[in-house]
Protein backbone atom coordinates (compact mmCIF):
# COMPACT_ATOMS: atom_id res chain seq x y z
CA UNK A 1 17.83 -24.05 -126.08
CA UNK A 2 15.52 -21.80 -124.05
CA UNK A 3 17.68 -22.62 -120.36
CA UNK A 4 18.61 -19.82 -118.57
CA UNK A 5 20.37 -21.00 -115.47
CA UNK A 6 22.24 -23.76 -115.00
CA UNK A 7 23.52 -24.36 -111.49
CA UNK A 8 24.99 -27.96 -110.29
CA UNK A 9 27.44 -26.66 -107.85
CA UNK A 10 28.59 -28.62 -104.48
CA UNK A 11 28.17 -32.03 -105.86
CA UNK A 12 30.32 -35.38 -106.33
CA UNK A 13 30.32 -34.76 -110.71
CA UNK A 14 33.26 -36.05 -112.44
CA UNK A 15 34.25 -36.51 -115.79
CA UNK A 16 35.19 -33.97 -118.24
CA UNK A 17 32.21 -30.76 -119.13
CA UNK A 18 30.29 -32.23 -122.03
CA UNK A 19 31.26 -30.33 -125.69
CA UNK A 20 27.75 -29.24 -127.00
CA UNK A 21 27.01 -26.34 -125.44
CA UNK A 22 24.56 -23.33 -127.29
CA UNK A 23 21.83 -21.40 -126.84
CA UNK A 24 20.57 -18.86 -124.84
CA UNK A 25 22.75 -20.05 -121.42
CA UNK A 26 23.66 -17.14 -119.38
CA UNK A 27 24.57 -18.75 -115.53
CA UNK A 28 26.66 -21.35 -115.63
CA UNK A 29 27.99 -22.85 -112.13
CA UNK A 30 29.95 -25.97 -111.89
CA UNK A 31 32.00 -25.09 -108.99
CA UNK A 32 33.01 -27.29 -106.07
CA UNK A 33 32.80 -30.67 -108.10
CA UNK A 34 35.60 -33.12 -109.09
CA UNK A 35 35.38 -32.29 -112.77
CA UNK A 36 38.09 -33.03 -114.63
CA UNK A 37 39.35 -32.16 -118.39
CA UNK A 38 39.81 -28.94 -120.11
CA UNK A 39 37.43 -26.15 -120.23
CA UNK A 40 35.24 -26.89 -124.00
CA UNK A 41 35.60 -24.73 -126.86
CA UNK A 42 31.72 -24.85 -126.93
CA UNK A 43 31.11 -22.65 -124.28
CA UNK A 44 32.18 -19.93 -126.71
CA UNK A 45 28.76 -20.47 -128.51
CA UNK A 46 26.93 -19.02 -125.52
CA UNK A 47 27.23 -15.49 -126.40
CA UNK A 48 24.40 -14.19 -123.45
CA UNK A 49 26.86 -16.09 -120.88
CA UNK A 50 27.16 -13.41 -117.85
CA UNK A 51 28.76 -15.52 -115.27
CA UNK A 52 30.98 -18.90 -115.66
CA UNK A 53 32.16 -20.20 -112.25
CA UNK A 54 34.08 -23.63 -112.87
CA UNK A 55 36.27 -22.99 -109.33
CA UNK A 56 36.90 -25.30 -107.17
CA UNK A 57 37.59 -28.69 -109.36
CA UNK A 58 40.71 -30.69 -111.25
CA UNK A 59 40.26 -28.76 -114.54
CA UNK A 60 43.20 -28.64 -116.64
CA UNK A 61 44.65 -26.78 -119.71
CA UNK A 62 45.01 -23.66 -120.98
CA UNK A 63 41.74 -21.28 -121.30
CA UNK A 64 40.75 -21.90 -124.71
CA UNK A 65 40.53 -18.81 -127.38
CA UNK A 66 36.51 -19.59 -128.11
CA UNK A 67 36.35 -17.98 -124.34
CA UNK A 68 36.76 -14.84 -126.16
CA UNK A 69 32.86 -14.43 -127.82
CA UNK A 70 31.62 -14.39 -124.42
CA UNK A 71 32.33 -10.59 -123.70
CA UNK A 72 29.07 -10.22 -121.92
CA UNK A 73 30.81 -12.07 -119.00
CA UNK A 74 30.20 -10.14 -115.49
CA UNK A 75 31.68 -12.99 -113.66
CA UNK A 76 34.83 -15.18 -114.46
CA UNK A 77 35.41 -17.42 -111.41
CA UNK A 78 38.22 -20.32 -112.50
CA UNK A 79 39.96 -20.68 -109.49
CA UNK A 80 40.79 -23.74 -107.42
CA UNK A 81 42.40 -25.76 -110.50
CA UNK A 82 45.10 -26.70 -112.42
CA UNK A 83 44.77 -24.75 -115.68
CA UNK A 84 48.32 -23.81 -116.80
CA UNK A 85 49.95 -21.59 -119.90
CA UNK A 86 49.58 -18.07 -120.02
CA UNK A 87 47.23 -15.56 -118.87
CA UNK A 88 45.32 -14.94 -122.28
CA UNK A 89 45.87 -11.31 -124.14
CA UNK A 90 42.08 -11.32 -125.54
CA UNK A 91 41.19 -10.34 -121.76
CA UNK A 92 40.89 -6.52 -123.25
CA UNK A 93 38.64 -3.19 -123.82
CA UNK A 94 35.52 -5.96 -125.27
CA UNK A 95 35.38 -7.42 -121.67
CA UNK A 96 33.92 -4.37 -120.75
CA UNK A 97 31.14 -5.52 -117.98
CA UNK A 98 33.92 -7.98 -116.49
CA UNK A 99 33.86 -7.13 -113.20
CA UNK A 100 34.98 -9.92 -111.16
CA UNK A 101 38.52 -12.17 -112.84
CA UNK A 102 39.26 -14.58 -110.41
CA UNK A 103 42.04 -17.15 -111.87
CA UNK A 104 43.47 -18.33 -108.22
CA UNK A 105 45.55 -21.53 -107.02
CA UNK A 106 46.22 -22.99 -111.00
CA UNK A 107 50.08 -23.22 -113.19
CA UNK A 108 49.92 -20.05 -115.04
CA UNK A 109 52.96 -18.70 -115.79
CA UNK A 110 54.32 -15.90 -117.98
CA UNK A 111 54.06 -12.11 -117.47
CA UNK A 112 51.13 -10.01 -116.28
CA UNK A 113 49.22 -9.03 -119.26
CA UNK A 114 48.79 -5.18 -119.79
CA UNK A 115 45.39 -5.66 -121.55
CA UNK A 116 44.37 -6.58 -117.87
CA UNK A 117 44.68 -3.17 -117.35
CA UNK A 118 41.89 -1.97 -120.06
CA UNK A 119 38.88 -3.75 -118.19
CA UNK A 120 37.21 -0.67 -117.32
CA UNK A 121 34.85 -2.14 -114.83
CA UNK A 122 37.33 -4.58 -113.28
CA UNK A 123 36.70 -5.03 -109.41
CA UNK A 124 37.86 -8.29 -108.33
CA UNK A 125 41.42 -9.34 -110.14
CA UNK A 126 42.45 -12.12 -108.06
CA UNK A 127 45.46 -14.24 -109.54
CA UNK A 128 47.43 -15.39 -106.47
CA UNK A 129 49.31 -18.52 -106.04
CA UNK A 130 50.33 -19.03 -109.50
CA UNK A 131 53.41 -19.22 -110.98
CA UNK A 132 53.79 -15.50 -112.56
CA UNK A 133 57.33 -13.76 -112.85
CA UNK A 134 57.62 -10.54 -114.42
CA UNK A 135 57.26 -7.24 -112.79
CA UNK A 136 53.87 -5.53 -111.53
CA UNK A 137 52.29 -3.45 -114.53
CA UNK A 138 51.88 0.18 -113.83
CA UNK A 139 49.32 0.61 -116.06
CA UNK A 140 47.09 -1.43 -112.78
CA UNK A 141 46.98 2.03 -111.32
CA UNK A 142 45.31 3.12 -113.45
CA UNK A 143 41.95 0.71 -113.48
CA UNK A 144 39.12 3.72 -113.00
CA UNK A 145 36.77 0.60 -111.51
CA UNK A 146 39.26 0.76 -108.44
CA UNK A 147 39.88 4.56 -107.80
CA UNK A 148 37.30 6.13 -105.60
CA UNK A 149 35.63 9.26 -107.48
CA UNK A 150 34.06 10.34 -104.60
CA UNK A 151 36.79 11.30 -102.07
CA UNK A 152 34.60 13.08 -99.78
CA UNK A 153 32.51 10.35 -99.54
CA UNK A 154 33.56 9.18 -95.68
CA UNK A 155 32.76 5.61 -96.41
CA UNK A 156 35.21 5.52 -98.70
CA UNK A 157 34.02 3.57 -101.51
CA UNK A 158 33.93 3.39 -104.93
CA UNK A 159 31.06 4.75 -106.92
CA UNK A 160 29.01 1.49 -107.52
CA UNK A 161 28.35 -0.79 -110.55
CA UNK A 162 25.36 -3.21 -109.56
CA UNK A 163 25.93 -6.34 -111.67
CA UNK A 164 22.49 -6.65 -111.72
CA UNK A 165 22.26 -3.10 -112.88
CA UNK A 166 24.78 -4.17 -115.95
CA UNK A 167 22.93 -7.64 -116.25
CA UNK A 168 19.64 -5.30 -116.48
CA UNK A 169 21.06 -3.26 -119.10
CA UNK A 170 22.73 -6.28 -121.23
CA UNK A 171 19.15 -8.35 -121.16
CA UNK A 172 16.36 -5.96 -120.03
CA UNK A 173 15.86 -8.13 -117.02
CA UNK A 174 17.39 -8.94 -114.29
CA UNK A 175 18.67 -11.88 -112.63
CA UNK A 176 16.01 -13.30 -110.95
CA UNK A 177 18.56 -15.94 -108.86
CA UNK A 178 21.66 -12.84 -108.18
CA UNK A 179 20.55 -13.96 -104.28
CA UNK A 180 23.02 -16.80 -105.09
CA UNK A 181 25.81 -15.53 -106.84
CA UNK A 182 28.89 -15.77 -104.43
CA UNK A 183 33.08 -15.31 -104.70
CA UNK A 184 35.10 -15.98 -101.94
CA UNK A 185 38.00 -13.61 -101.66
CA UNK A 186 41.08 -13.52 -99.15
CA UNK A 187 40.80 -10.53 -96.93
CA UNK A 188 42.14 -9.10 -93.90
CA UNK A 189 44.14 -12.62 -93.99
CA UNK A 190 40.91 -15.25 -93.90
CA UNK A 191 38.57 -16.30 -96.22
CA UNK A 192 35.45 -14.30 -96.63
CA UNK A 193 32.33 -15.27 -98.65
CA UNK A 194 30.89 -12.44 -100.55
CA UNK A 195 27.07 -12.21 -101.21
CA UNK A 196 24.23 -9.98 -103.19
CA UNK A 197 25.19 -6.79 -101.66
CA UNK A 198 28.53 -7.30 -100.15
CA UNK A 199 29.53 -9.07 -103.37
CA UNK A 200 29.12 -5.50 -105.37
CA UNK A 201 30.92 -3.79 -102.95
CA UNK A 202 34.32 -5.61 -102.27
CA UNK A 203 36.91 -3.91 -104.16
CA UNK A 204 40.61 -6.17 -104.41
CA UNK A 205 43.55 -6.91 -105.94
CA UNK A 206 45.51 -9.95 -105.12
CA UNK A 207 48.83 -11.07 -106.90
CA UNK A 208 50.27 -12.95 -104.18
CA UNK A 209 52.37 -16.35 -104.28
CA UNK A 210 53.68 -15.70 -107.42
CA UNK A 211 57.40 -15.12 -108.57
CA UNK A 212 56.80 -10.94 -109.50
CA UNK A 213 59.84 -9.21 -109.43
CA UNK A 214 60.84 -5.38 -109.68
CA UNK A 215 59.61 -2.62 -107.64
CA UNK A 216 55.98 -1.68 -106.41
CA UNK A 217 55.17 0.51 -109.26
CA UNK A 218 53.84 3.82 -107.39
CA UNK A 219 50.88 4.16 -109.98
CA UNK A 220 48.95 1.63 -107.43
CA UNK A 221 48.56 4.38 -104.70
CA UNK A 222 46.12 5.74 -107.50
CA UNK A 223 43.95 2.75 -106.69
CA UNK A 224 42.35 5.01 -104.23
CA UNK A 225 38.59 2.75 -103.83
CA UNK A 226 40.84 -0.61 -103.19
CA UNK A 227 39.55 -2.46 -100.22
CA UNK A 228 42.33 -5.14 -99.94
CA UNK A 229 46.19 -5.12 -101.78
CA UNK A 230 48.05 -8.15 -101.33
CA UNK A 231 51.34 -8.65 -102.87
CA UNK A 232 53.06 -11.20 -100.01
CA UNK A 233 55.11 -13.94 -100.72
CA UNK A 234 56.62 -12.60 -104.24
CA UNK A 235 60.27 -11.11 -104.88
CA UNK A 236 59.71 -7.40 -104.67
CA UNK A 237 62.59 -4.91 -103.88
CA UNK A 238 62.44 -1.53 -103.65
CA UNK A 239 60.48 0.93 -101.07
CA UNK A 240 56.69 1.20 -100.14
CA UNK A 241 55.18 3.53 -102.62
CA UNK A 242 55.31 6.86 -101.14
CA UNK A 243 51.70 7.58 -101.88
CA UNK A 244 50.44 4.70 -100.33
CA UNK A 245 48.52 7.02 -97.96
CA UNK A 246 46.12 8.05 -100.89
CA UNK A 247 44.13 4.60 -100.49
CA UNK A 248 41.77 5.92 -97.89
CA UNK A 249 39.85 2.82 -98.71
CA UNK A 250 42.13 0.13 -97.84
CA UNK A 251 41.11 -2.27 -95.07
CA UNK A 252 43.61 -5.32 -95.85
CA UNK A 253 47.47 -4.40 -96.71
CA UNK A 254 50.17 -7.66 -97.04
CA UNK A 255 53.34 -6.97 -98.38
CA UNK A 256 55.14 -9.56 -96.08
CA UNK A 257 57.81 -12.59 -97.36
CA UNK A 258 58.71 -9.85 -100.34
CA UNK A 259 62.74 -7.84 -100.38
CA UNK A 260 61.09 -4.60 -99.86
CA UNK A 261 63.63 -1.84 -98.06
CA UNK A 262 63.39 1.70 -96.78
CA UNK A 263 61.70 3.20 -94.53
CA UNK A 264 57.52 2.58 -93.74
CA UNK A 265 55.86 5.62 -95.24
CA UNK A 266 54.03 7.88 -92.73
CA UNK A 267 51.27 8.43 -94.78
CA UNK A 268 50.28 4.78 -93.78
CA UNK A 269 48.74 6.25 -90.84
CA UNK A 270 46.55 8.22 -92.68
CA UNK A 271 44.36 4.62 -93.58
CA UNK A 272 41.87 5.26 -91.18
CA UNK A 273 40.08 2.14 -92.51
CA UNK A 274 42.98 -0.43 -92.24
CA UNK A 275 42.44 -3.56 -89.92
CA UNK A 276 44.84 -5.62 -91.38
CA UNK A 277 48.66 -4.79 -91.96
CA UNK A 278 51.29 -7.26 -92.73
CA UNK A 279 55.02 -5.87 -93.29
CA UNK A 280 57.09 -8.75 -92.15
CA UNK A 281 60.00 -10.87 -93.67
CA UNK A 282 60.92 -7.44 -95.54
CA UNK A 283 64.31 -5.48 -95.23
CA UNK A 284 62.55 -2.50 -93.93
CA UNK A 285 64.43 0.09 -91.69
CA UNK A 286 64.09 3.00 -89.31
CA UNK A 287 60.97 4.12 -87.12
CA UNK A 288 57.14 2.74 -87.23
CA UNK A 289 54.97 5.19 -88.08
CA UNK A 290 52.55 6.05 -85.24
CA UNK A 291 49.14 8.06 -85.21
CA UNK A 292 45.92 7.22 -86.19
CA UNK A 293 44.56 3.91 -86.87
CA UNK A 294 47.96 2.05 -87.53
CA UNK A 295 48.22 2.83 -83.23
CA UNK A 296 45.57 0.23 -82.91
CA UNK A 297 47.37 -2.31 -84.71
CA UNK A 298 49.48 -3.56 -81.94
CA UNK A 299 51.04 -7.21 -82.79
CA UNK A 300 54.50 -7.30 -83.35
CA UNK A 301 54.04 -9.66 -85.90
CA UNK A 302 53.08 -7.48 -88.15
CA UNK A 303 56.63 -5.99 -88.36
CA UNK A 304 58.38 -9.42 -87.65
CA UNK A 305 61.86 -10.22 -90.09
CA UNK A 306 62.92 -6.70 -90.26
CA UNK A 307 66.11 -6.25 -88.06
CA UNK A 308 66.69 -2.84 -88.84
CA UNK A 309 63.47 -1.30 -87.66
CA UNK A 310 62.63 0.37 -84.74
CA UNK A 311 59.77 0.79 -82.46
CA UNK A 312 57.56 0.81 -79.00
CA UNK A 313 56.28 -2.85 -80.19
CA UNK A 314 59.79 -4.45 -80.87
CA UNK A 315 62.59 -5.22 -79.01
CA UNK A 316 64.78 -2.60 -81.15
CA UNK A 317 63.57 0.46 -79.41
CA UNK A 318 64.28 3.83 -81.83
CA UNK A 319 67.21 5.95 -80.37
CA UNK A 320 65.32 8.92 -81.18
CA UNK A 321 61.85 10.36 -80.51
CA UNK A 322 61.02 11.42 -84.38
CA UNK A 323 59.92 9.39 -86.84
CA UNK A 324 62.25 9.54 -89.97
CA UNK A 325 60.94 11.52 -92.92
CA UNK A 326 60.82 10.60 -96.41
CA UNK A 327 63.99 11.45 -98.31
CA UNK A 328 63.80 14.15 -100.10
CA UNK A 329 63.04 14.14 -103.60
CA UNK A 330 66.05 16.02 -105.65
CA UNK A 331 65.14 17.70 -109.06
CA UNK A 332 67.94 17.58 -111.87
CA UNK A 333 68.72 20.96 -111.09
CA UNK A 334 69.58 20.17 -107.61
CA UNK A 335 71.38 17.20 -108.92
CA UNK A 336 73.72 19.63 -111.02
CA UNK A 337 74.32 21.54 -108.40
CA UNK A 338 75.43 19.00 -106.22
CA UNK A 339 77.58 17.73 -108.84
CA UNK A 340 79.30 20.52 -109.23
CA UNK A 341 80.10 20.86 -105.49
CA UNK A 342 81.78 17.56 -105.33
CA UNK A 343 84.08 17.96 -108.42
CA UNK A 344 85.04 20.97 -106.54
CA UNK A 345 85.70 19.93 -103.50
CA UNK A 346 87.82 17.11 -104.92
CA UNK A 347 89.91 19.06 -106.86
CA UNK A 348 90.40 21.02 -103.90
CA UNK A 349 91.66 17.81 -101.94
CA UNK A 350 94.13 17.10 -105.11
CA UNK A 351 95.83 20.49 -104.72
CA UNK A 352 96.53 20.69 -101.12
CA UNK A 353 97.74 17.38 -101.36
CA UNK A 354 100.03 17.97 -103.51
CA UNK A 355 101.09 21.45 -102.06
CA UNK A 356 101.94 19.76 -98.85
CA UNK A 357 103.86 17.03 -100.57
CA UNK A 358 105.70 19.59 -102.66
CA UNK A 359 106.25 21.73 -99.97
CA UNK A 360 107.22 18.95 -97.73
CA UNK A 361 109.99 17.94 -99.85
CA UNK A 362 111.37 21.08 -100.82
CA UNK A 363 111.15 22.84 -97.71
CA UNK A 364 113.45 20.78 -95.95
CA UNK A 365 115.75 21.00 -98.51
CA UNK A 366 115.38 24.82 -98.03
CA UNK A 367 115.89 25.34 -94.17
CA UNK A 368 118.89 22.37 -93.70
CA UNK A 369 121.81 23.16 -95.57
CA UNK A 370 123.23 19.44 -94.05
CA UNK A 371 119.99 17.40 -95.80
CA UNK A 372 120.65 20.19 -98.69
CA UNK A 373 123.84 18.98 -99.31
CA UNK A 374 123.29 15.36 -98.97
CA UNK A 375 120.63 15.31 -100.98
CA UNK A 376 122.57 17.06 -103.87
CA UNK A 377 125.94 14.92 -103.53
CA UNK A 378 123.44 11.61 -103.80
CA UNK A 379 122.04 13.03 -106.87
CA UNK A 380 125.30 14.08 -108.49
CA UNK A 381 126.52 10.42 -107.32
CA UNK A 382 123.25 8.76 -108.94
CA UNK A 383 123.56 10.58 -112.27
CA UNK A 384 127.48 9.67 -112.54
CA UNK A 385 126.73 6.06 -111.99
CA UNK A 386 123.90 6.09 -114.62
CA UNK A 387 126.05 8.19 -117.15
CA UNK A 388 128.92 5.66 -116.72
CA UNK A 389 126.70 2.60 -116.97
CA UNK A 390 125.24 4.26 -120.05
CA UNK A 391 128.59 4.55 -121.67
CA UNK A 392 129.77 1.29 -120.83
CA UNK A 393 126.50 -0.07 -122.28
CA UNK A 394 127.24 1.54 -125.71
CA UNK A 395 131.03 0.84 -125.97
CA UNK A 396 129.97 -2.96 -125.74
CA UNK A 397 127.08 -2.68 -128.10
CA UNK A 398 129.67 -1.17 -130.46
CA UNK A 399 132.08 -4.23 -129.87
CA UNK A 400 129.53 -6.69 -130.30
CA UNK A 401 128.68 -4.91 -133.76
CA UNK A 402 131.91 -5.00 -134.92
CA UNK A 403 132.66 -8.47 -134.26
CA UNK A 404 130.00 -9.19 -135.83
CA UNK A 405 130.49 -7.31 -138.60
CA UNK A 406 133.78 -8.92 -139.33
């Protein structure tokens, strides 16, 4: 009753997690086991639970509803396992220390969850290699955990929640073992083991190998404090948010194996932070962007599977020295405008082609008396034939009456 931390990670366990959990619990690791089973509806009578990591075994399922009484959670690390259904709905406003969601490498399917989107203090939402469809929520922009408040800060980071700091305020103490808490997380395209410190820090979003659909919504250029945005290996269409240039904090960008088209913003050279860029297998078109840091990303890998662009690191060189700018953006009164420009320049086509057929015709007529009087003769000709085949046509309807008739 009075245990406090429980940690029996990176052993040989098997079985299924024992049913009888309660009391005053509040670190609970089981990770890197070969634990087995479905997660226990017990664990939802540990209400001081602050972190749960059950990653990295063969647990199976889907996460049960008691889950939701543990709203104190800081920590939710379930990846590396075979749970399956739905992402759950009660993930909302109550989770409100949640910072770290990490549901990687299992079977859930269904949509994205917009209640995702009211964890206020949300820093880690990793939920890659699943088997999601749906389209990208906008509502993700607008996570205030991930938006830097501090844009003159030239570090570019986020304005920081300790967990101990929320742990401290939760309990009154503070977690006298947070030297071991750890997540590993996929950035700049390798795995990276986050620690204490570094662990607080680390700011990412990662929905890729799933099935999403639909466009990049633009709302996730808000996500100005994000550290890593991967997307890859999904069915995306559409064009790189315009805005992506507002994530001055972004050191990891994938958006590779997606359907993506367009042009490559220029404001990705503002990221003066970004080591890692992956745009290939894409439909993407015209001119790299050059300037800044994005010069010192030099392997044409990065831009492999897009035929129609251009640049000084592919074989497609760009016929011209200027890189394309954004289309511009036309307002509805613009629209109008250009509406009514077409309708009348077609209407315009109409008439002059018809005043040259007209004309054409009849001026021929009116300059050679020979075609004049041909063309009248024929006509005279045509209408005696059809007036005599007329008459004939009613004399033997009238016959066929009348013997009828009789």
């Amino acid at each position: 009753m009075e245990l406090f931390d429980l940690n029996l990670a990176n052993n040989k366990l098997s079985g299924s997690i024992p049913d009888c959990w309660k009391g005053s619990l509040s670190f609970l690791t089981l990770s890197f086991n070969k634990l087995s089973g479905v997660i226990p509806s017990s664990l939802g009578s540990l209400p001081y639970l602050v972190t749960l990591h059950l990653n990295g075994n063969h647990l199976n399922g889907e996460l049960p509803q008691a889950l939701d009484y543990c709203t104190d959670l800081v920590i939710l690390d379930l990846g590396e396992n075979n749970f399956s259904g739905s992402i759950p709905t009660w993930f909302d406003e109550s989770f409100s220390s949640l910072l770290i969601l990490r549901l990687r490498e299992n079977r859930f399917v269904g949509s994205i969850p917009t209640q995702l989107c009211s964890l206020s203090n949300l820093k880690i939402l990793d939920m890659a290699v699943n088997n999601l469809t749906g389209t990208i929520p906008h509502c993700l922009g607008n996570m205030s955990s991930m938006i830097n408040l501090n844009q003159g800060n030239p570090s570019g980071s986020v304005a920081i929640t300790p967990i101990q700091d929320i742990i401290s305020s939760t309990f009154g103490v503070v977690d006298p073992n947070w030297d071991r808490e750890h997540v590993v997380e996929i950035l700049k395209g390798r795995y990276n083991e986050y620690t204490k410190i570094d662990l607080q820090l680390v700011v990412n979003l990662d929905l890729s190998s799933n099935f999403l659909s639909g466009s990049i919504p633009e709302e996730l250029s808000f996500l100005s404090g994000l550290h890593g945005l991967n997307l890859s290996h999904n069915h995306l269409y559409g064009n790189i948010p315009i805005g992506i240039g507002n994530m001055m904090s972004l050191e990891s960008l994938d958006l590779s194996n997606n359907h993506l088209s367009g042009i490559i913003p220029q404001g990705i050279s503002a990221l003066i932070f970004l080591a890692h860029l992956n745009l290939s297998q894409n439909n993407l078109t015209g001119h790299i962007p050059k300037g800044n840091q994005i010069q010192t990303l030099d392997d044409p890998s990065i831009y492999a599977g897009n035929p129609l662009l251009c640049g000084d690191l592919l074989r497609n060189k760009c016929l011209g020295a200027e890189t394309p700018q954004p289309q511009k953006i036309l307002h509805p009164e613009d629209t109008h405008e250009e509406d009514k420009l077409d309708r009348a320049l077609f209407y315009a086509v109409i008439m002059l082609g018809f005043a040259i057929g007209l004309w054409g015709f009849f001026g021929v007529l009116l300059f050679k008396k020979d075609w004049r009087r041909a063309y009248f003769n024929y006509a005279d000709q045509v209408a005696d034939k059809a007036y005599v085949a007329i008459v004939m046509k009613v004399a033997k309807l009238k016959r066929l009456r009348m013997s009828r008739s009789a």
